[in-house]
Protein backbone atom coordinates (compact mmCIF):
# COMPACT_ATOMS: atom_id res chain seq x y z
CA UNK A 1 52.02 -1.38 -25.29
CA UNK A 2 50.79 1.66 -27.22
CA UNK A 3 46.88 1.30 -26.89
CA UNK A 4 45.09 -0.19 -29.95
CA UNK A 5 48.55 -1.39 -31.34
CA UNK A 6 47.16 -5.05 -30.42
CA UNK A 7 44.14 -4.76 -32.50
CA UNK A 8 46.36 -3.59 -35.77
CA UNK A 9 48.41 -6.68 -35.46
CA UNK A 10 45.59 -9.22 -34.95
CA UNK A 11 43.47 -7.58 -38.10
CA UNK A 12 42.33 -10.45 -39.78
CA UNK A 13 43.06 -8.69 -43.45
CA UNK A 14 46.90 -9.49 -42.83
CA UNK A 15 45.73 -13.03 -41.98
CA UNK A 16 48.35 -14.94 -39.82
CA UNK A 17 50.74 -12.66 -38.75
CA UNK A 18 54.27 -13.58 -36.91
CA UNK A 19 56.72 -11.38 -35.02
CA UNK A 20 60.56 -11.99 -35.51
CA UNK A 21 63.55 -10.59 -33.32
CA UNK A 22 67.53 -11.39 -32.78
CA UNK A 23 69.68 -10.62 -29.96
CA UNK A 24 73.64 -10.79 -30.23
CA UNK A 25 74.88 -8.32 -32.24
CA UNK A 26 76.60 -6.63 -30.16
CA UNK A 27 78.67 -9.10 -28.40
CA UNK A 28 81.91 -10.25 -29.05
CA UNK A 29 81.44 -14.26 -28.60
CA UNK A 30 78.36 -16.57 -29.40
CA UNK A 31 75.43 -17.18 -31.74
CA UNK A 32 72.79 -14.71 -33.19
CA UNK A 33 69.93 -15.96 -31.72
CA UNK A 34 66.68 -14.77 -33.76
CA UNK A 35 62.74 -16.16 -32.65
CA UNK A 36 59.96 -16.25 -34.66
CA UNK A 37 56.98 -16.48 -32.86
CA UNK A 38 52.88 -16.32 -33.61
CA UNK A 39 50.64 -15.22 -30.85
CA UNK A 40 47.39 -16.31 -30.45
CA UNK A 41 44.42 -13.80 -30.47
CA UNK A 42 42.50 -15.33 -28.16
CA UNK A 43 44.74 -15.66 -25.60
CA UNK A 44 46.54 -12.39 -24.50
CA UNK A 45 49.82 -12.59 -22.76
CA UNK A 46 50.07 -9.80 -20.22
CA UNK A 47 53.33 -7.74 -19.84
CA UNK A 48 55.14 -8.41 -23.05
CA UNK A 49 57.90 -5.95 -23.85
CA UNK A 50 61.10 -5.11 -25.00
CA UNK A 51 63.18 -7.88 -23.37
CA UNK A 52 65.80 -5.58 -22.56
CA UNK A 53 63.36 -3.64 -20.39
CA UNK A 54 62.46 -6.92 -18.26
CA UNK A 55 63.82 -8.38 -14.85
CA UNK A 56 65.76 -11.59 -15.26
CA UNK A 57 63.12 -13.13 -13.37
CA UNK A 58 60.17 -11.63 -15.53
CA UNK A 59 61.76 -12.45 -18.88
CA UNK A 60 62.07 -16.06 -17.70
CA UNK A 61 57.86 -16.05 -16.75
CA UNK A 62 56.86 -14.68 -19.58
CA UNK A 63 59.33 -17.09 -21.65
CA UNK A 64 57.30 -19.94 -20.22
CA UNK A 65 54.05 -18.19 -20.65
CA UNK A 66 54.84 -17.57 -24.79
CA UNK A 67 55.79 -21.38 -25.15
CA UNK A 68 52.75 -22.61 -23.48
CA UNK A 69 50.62 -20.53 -25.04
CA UNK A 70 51.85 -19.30 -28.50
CA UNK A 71 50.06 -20.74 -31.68
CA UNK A 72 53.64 -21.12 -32.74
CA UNK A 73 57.26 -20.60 -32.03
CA UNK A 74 60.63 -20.87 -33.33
CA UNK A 75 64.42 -20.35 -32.75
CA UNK A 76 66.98 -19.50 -35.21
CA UNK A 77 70.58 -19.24 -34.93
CA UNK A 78 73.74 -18.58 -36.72
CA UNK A 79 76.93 -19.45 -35.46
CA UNK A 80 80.27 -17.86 -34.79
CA UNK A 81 82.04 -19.06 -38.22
CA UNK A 82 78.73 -17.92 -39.94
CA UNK A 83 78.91 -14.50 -38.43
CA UNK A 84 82.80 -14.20 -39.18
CA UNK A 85 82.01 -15.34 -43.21
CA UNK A 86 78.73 -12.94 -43.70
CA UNK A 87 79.24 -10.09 -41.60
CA UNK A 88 76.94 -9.67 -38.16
CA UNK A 89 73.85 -8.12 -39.79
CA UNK A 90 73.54 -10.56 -42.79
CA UNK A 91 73.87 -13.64 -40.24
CA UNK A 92 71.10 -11.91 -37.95
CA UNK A 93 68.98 -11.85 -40.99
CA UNK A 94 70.26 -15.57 -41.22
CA UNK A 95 69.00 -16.69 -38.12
CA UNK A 96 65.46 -14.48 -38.44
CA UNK A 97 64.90 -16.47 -41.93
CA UNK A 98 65.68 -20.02 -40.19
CA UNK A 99 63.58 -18.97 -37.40
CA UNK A 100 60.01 -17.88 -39.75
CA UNK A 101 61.02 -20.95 -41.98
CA UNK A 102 61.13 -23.18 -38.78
CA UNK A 103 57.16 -22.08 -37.47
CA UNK A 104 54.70 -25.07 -37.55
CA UNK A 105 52.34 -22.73 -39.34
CA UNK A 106 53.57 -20.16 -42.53
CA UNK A 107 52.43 -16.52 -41.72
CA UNK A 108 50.99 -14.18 -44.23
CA UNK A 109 52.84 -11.56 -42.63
CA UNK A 110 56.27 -11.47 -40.46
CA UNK A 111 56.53 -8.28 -38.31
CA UNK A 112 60.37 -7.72 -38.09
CA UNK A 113 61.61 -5.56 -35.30
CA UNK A 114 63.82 -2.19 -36.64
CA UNK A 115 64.55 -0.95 -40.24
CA UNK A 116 66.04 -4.01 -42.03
CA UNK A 117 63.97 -7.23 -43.52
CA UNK A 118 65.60 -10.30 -43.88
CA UNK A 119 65.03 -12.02 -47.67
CA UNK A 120 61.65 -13.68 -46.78
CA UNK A 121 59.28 -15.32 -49.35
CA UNK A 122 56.19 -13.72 -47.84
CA UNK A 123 55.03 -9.99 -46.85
CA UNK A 124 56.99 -8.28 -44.08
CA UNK A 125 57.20 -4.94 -42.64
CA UNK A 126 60.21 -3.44 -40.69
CA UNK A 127 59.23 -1.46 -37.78
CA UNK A 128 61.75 0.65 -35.75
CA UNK A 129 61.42 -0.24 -31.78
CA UNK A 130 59.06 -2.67 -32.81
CA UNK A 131 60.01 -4.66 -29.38
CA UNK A 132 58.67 -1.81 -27.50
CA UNK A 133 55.38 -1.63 -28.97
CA UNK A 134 53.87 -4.69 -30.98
CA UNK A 135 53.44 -7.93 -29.15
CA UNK A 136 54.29 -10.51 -31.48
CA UNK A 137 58.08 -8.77 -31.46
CA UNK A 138 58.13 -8.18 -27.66
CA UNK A 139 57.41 -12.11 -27.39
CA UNK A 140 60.09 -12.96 -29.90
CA UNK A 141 62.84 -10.80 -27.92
CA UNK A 142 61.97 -12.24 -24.55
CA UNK A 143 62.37 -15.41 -25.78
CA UNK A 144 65.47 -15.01 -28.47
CA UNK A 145 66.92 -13.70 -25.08
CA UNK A 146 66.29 -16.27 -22.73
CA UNK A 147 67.77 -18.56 -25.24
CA UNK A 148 70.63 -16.52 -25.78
CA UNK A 149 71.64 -16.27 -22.28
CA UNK A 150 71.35 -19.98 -21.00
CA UNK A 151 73.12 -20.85 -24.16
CA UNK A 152 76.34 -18.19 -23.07
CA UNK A 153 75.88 -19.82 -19.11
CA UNK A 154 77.02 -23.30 -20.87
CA UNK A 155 79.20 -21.45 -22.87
CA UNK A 156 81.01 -20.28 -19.33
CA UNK A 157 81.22 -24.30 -18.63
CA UNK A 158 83.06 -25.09 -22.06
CA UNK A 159 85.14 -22.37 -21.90
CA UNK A 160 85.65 -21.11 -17.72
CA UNK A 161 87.33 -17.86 -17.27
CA UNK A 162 85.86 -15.25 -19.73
CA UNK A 163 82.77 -14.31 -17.67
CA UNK A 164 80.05 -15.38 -20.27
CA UNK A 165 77.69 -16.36 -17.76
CA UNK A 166 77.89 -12.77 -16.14
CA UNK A 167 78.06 -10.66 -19.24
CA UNK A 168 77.22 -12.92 -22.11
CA UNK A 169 79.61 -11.76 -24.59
CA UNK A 170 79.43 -8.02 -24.68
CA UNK A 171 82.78 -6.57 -24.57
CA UNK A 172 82.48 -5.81 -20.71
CA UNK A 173 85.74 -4.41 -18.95
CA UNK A 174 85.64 -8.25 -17.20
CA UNK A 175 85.55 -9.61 -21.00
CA UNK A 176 88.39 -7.43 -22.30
CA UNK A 177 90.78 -8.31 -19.36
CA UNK A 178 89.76 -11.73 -20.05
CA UNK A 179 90.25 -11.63 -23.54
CA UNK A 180 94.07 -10.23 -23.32
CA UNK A 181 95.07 -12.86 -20.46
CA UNK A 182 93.81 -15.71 -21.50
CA UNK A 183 93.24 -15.29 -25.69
CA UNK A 184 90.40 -15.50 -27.92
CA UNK A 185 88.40 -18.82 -27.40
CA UNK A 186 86.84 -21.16 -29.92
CA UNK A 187 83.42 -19.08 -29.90
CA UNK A 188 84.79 -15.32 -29.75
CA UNK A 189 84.37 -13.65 -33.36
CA UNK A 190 87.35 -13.20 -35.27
CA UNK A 191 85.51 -10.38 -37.44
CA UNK A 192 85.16 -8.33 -34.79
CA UNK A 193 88.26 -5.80 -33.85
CA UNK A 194 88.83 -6.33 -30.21
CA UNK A 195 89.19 -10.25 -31.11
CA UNK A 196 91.65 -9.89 -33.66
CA UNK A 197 93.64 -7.55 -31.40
CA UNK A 198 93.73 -10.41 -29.05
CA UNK A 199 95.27 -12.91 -31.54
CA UNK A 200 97.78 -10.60 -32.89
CA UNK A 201 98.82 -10.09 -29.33
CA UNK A 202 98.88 -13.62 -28.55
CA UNK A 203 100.80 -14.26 -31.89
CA UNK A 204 103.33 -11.67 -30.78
CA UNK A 205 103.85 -13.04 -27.68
């Protein structure tokens, strides 16, 4: 956390201010999964950051710490056909705007992590890395993540074979052999190249 970056976000000028963050656009199979979350001042969380720079372990503590004791918190998702009919980075900003909209209390300000805002109907500001350094962001990745990933480990149960619960959708070499042998499944992204490749070859064979 860069120092005095905490005391920026909880300046009471801004009033109520909420952090937003999605995971999933990268991978080939499953939901955008976006949080929205609103820290409370007056009880600091210790160790927040970037999700992708946490332990397994760690990003599942601090997950339980941000529910317990977050003034509020919200996921957002959109789904597979949702990605395929939008495009990946309008459904992110899909999920981000059901995730805000679903917070128990309206922020005057939505932090939203890297250079994009979503169509919000109150202030925001984009900030690039914004995971890595502003706390309200840090807490949404760490928990957008920890959804994310339980959600692909019951994926692996629906649909056995692919490898979700090991690399949650991104197009690992595991994935790709997977893909070719056994076809795209109900949740893999037809929008994305390496899916359609799949169902041509399937259709061609």
């Amino acid at each position: 956390m860069v120092k005095g970056q905490m005391s920026k976000i909880y300046d009471h000028r801004h009033g109520i201010i909420a952090g937003v963050d999605e995971v999933g656009l990268g991978p080939l199979a499953g939901p955008v999964v976006a949080c929205a979350v609103i820290l409370d001042p007056e009880v600091p969380i210790q160790g927040l950051r970037d999700s992708k720079a946490t332990t397994e372990k760690s990003r599942h503590e601090l997950a339980t710490l941000i529910r317990q004791h977050a003034l509020s918190w919200c996921i957002g998702r959109a789904s597979v056909a949702e990605v395929d009919e939008l495009n990946v980075l309008q459904a992110s900003h899909l999920a981000m705007c059901r995730a805000v909209a679903g917070l128990s209390i309206v922020p005057d300000k939505v932090l939203v992590d890297g250079n994009k805002i979503p169509d919000l109907p109150m202030a925001a500001e984009a900030i690039v890395k914004g995971d890595r350094i502003v706390g309200q962001i840090s807490a949404a990745s760490i928990l957008a993540k920890v959804e994310r990933d339980e959600e692909l480990v019951q994926l692996a149960l629906t649909y056995p074979g692919y490898g979700f619960e090991q690399h949650k959708g991104y197009p690992t070499k595991k994935h790709m052999s997977a893909l070719s042998e056994l076809g795209p499944c109900p949740e893999h992204r037809r929008s994305f190249a390496p899916v359609r490749r799949a169902l041509e070859q399937a259709a061609y064979s």
